[in-house]
PDB file of N, CA and C in Angstrom:
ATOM      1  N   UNK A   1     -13.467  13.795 -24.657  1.00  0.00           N
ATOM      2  CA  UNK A   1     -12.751  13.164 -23.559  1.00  0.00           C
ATOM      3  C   UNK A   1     -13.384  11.799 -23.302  1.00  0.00           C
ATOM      4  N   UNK A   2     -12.967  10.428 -23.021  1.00  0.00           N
ATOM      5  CA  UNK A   2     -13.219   9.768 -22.793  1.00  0.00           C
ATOM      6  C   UNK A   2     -13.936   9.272 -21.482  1.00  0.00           C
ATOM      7  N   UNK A   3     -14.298   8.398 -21.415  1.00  0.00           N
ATOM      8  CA  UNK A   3     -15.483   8.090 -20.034  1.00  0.00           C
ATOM      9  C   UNK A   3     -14.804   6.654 -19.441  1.00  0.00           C
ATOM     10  N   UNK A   4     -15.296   6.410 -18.181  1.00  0.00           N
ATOM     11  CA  UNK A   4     -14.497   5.297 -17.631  1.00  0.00           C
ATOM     12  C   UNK A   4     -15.864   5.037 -16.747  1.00  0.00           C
ATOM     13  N   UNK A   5     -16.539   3.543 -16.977  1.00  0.00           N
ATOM     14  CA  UNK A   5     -17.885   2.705 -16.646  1.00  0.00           C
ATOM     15  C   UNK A   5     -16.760   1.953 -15.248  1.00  0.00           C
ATOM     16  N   UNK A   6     -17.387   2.028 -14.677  1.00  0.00           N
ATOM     17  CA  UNK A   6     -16.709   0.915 -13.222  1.00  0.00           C
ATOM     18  C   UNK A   6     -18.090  -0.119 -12.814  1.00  0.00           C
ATOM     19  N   UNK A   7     -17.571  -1.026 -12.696  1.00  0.00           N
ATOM     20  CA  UNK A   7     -19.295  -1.972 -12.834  1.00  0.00           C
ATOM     21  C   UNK A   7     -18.830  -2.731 -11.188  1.00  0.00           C
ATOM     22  N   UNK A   8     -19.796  -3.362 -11.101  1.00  0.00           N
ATOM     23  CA  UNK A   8     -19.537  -3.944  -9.979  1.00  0.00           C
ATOM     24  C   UNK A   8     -18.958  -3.307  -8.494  1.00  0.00           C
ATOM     25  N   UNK A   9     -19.146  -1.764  -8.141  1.00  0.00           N
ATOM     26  CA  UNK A   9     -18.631  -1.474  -6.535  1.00  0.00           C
ATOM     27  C   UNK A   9     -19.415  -1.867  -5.797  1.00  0.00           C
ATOM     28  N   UNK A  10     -18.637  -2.606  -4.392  1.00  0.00           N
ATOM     29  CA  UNK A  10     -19.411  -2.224  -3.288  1.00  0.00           C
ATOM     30  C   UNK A  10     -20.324  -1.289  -2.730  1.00  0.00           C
ATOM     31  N   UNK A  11     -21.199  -1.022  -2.434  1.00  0.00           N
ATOM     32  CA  UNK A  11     -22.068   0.213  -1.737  1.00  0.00           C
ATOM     33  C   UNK A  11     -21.373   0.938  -0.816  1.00  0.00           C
ATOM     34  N   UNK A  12     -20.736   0.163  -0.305  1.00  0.00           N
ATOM     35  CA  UNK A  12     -19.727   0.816   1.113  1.00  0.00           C
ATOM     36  C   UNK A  12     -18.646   1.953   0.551  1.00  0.00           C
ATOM     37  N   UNK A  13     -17.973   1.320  -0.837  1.00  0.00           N
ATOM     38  CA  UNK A  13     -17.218   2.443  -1.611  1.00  0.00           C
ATOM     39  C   UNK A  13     -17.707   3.138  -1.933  1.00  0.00           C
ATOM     40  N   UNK A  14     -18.815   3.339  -2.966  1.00  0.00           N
ATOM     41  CA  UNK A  14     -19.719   4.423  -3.344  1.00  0.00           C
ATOM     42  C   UNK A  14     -20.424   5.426  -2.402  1.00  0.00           C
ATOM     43  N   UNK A  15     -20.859   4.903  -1.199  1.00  0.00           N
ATOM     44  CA  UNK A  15     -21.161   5.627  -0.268  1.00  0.00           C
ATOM     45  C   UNK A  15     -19.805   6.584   0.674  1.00  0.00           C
ATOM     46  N   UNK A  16     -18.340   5.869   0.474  1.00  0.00           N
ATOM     47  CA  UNK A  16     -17.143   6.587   1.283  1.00  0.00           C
ATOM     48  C   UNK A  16     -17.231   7.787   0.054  1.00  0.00           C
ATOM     49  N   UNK A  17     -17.258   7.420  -1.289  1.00  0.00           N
ATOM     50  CA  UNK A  17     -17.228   8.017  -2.379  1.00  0.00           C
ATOM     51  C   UNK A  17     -17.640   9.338  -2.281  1.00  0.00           C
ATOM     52  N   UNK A  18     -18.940   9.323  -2.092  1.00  0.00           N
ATOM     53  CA  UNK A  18     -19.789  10.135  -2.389  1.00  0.00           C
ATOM     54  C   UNK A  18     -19.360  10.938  -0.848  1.00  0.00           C
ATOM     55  N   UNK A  19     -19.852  10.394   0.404  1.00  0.00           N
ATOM     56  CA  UNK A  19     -19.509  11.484   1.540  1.00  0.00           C
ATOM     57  C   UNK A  19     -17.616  12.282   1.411  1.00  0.00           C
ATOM     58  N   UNK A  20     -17.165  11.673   1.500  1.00  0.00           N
ATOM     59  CA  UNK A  20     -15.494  12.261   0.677  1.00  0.00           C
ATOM     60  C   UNK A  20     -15.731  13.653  -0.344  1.00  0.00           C
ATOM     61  N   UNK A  21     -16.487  13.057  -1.059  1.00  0.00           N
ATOM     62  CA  UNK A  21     -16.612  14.061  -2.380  1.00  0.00           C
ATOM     63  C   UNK A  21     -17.761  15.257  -1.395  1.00  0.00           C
ATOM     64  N   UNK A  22     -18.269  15.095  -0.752  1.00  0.00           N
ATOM     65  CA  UNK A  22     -19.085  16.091  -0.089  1.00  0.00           C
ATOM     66  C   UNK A  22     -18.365  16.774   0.770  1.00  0.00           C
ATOM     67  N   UNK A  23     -17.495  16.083   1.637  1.00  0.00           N
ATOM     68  CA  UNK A  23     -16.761  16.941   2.298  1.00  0.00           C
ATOM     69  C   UNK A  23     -15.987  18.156   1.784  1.00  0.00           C
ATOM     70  N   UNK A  24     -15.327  17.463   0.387  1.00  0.00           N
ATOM     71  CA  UNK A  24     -14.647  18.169  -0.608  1.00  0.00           C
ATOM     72  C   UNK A  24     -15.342  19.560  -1.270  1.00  0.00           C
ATOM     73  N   UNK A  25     -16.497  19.352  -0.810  1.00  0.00           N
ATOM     74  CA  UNK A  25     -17.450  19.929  -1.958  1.00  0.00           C
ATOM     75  C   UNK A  25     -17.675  19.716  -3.348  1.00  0.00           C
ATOM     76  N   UNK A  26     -17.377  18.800  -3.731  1.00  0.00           N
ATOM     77  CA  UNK A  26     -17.202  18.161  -5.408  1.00  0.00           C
ATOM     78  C   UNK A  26     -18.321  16.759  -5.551  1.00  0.00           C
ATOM     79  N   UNK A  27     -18.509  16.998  -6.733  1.00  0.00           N
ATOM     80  CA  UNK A  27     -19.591  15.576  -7.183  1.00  0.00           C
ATOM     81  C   UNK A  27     -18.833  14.562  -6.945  1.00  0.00           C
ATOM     82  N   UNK A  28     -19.851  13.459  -7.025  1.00  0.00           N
ATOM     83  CA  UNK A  28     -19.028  12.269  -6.774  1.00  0.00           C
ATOM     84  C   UNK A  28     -18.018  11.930  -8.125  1.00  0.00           C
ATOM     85  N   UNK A  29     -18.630  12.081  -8.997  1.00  0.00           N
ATOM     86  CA  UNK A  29     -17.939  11.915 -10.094  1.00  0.00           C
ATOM     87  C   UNK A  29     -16.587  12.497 -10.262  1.00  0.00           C
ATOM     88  N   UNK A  30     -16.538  13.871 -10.022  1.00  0.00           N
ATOM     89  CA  UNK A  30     -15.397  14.931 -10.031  1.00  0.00           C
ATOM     90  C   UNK A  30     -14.547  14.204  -8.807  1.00  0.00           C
ATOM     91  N   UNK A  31     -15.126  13.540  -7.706  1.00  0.00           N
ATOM     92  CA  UNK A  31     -14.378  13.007  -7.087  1.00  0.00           C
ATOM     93  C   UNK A  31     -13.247  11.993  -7.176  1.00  0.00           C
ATOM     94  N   UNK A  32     -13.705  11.293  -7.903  1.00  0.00           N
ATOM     95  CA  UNK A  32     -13.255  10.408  -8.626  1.00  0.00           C
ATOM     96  C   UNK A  32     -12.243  10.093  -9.796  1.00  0.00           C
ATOM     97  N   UNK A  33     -12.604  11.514 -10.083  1.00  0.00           N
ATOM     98  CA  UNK A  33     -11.832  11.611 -10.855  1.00  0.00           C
ATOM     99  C   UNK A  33     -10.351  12.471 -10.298  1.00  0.00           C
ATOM    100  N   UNK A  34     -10.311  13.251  -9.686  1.00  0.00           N
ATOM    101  CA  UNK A  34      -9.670  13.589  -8.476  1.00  0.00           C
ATOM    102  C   UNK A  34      -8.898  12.604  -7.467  1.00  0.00           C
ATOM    103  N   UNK A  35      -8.992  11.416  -7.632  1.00  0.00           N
ATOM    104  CA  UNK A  35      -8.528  10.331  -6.592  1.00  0.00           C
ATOM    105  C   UNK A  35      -7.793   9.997  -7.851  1.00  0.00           C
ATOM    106  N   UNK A  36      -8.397   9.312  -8.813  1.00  0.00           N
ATOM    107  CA  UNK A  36      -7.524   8.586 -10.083  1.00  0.00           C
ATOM    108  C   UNK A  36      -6.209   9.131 -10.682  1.00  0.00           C
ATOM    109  N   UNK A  37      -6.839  10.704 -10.879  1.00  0.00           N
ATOM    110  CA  UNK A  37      -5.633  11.426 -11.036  1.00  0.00           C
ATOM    111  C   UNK A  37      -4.499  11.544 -10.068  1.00  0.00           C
ATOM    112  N   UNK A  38      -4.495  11.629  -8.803  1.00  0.00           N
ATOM    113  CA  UNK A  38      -3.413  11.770  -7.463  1.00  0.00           C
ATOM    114  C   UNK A  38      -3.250  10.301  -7.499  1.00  0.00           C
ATOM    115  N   UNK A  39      -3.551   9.308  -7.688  1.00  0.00           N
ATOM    116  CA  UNK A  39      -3.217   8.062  -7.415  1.00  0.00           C
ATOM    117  C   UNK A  39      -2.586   7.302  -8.925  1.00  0.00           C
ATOM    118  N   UNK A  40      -2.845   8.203  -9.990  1.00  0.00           N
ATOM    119  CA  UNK A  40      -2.002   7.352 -11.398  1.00  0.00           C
ATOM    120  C   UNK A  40      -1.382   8.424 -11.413  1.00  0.00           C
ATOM    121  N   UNK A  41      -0.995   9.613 -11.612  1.00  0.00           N
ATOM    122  CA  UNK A  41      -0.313  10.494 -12.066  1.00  0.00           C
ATOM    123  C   UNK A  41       0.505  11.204 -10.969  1.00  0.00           C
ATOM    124  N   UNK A  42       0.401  11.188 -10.199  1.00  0.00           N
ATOM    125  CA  UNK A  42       1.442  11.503  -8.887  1.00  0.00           C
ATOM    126  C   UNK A  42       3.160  11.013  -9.353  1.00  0.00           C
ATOM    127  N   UNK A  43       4.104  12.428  -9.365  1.00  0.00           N
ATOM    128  CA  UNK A  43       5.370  11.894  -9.458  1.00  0.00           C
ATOM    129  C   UNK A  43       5.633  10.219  -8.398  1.00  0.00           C
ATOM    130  N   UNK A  44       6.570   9.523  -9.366  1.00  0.00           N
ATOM    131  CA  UNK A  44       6.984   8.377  -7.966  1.00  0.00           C
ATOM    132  C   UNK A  44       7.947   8.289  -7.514  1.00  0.00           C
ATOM    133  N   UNK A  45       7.876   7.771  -6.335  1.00  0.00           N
ATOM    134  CA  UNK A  45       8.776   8.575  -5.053  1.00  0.00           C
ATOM    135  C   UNK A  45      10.406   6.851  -5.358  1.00  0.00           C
ATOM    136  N   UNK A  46      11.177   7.777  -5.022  1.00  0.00           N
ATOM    137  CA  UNK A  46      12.573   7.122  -5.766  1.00  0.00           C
ATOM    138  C   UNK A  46      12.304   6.140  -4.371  1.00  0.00           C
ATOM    139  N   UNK A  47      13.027   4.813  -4.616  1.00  0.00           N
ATOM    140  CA  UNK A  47      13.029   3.894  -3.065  1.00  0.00           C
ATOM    141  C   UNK A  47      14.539   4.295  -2.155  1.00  0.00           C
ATOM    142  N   UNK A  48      14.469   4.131  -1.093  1.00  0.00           N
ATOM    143  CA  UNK A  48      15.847   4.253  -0.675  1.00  0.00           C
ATOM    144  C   UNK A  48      16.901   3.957  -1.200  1.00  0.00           C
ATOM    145  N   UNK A  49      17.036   2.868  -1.953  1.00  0.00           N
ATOM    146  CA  UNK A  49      18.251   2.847  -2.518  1.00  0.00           C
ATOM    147  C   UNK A  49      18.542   3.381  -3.518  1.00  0.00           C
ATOM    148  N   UNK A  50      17.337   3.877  -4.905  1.00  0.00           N
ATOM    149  CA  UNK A  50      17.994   4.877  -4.873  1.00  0.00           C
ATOM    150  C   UNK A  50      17.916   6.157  -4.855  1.00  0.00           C
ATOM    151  N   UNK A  51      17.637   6.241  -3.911  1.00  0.00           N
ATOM    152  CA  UNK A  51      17.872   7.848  -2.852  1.00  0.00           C
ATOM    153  C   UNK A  51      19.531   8.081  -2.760  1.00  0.00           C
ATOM    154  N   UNK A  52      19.528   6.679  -2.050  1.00  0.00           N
ATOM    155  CA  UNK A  52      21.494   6.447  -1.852  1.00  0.00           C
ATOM    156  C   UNK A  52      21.951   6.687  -2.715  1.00  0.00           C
ATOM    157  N   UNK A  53      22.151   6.190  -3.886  1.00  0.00           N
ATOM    158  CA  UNK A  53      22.146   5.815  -4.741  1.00  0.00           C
ATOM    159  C   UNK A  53      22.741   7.498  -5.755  1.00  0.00           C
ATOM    160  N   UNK A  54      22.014   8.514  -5.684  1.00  0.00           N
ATOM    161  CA  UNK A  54      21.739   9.769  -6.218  1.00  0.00           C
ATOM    162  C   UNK A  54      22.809  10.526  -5.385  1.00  0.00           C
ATOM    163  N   UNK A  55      23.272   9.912  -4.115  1.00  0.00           N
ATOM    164  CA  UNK A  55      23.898  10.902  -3.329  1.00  0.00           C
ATOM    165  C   UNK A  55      25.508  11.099  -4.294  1.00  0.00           C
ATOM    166  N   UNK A  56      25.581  12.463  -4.384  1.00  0.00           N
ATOM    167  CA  UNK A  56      27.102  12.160  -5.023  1.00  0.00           C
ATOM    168  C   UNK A  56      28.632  11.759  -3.817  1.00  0.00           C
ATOM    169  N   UNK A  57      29.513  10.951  -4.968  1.00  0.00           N
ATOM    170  CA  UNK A  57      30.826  10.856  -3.994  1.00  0.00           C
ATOM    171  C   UNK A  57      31.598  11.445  -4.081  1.00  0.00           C
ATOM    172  N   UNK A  58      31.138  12.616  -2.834  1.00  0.00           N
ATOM    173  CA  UNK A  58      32.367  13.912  -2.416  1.00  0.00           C
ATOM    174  C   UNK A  58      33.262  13.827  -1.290  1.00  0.00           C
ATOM    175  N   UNK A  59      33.824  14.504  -1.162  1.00  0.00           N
ATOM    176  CA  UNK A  59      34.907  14.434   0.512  1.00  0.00           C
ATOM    177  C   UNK A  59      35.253  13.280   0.325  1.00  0.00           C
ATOM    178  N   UNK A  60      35.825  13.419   1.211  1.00  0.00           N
ATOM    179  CA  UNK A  60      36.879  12.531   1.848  1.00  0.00           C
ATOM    180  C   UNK A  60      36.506  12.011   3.545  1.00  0.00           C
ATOM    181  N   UNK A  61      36.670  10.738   3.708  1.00  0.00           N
ATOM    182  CA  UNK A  61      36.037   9.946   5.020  1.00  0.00           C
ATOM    183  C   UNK A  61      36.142  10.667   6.113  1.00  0.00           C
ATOM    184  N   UNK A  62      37.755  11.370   6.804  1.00  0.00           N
ATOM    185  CA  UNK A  62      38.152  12.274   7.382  1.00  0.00           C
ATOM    186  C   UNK A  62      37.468  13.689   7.165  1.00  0.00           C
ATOM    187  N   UNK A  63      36.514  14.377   6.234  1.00  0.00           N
ATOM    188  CA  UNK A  63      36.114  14.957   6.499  1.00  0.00           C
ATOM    189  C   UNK A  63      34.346  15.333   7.133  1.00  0.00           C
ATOM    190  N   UNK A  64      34.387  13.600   7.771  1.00  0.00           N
ATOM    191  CA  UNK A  64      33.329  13.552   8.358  1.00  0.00           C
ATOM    192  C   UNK A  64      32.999  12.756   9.374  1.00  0.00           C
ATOM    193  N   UNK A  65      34.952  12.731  10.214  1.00  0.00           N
ATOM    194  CA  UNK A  65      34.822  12.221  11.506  1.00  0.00           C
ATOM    195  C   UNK A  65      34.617  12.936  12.428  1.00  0.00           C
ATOM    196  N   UNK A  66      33.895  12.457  13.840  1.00  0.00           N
ATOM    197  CA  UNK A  66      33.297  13.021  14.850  1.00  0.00           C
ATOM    198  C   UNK A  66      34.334  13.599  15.343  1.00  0.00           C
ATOM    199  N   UNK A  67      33.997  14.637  15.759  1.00  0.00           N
ATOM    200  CA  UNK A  67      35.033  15.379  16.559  1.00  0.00           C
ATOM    201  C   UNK A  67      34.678  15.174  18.635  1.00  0.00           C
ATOM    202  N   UNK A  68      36.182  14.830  18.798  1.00  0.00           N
ATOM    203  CA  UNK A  68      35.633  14.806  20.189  1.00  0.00           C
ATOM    204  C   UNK A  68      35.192  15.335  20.998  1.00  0.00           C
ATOM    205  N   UNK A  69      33.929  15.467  22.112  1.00  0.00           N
ATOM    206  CA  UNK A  69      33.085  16.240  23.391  1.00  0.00           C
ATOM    207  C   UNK A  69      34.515  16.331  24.239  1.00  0.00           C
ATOM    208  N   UNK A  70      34.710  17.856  24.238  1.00  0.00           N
ATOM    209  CA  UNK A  70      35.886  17.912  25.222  1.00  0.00           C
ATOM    210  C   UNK A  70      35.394  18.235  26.469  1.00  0.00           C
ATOM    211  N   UNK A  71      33.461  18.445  26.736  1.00  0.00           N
ATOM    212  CA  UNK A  71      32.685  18.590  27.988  1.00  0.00           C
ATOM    213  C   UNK A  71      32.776  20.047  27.846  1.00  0.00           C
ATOM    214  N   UNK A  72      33.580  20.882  27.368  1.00  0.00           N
ATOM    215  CA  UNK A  72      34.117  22.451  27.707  1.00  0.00           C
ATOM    216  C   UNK A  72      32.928  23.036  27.189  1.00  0.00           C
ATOM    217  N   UNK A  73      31.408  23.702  27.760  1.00  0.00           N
ATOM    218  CA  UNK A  73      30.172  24.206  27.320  1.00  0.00           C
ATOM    219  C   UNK A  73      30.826  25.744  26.458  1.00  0.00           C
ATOM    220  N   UNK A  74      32.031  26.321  26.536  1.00  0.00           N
ATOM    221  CA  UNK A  74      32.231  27.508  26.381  1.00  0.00           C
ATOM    222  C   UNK A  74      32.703  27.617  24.846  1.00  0.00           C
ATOM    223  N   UNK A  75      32.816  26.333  23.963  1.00  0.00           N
ATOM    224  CA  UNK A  75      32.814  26.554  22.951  1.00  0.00           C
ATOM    225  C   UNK A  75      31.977  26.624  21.943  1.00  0.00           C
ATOM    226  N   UNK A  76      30.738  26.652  22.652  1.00  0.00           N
ATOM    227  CA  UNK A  76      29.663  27.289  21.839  1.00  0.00           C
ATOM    228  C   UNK A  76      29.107  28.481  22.138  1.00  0.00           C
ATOM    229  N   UNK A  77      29.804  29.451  23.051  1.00  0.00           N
ATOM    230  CA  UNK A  77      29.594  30.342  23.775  1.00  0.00           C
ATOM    231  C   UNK A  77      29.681  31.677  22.539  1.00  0.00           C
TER     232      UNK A  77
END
């Protein structure tokens, strides 16, 4: 399996690093590797449009006009 050298972190990262990975109960390393993976390999999330986009075109306009408040509480009775 291959290895991945990161040169140059801040202390401040290595130190969120490492307490993160403790909370976790995992090495820092395993941590890390654990973040890389959820952050490159995570399905990606479609954007709204197209979300829209996916919706299929069913019905008809009329079958998704408001129907009028006739105030009458007894028809949900």
């Amino acid at each position: 399996m291959p290895n991945l050298i990161v040169r140059n972190i801040d202390e401040k990262i290595v130190a969120a690093l490492k307490a993160q990975a403790g909370k976790n109960g995992l090495s820092a390393e395993a941590e890390h590797r654990r973040i890389l993976e959820s952050v490159l390999l995570k399905p990606q999330k479609k954007s709204f449009t197209e979300a829209l986009k996916s919706i299929p075109n069913v019905g008809n306009d009329d079958d998704f006009e408001r129907l009028e408040d006739s105030g009458d509480s007894s028809v949900f009775d």
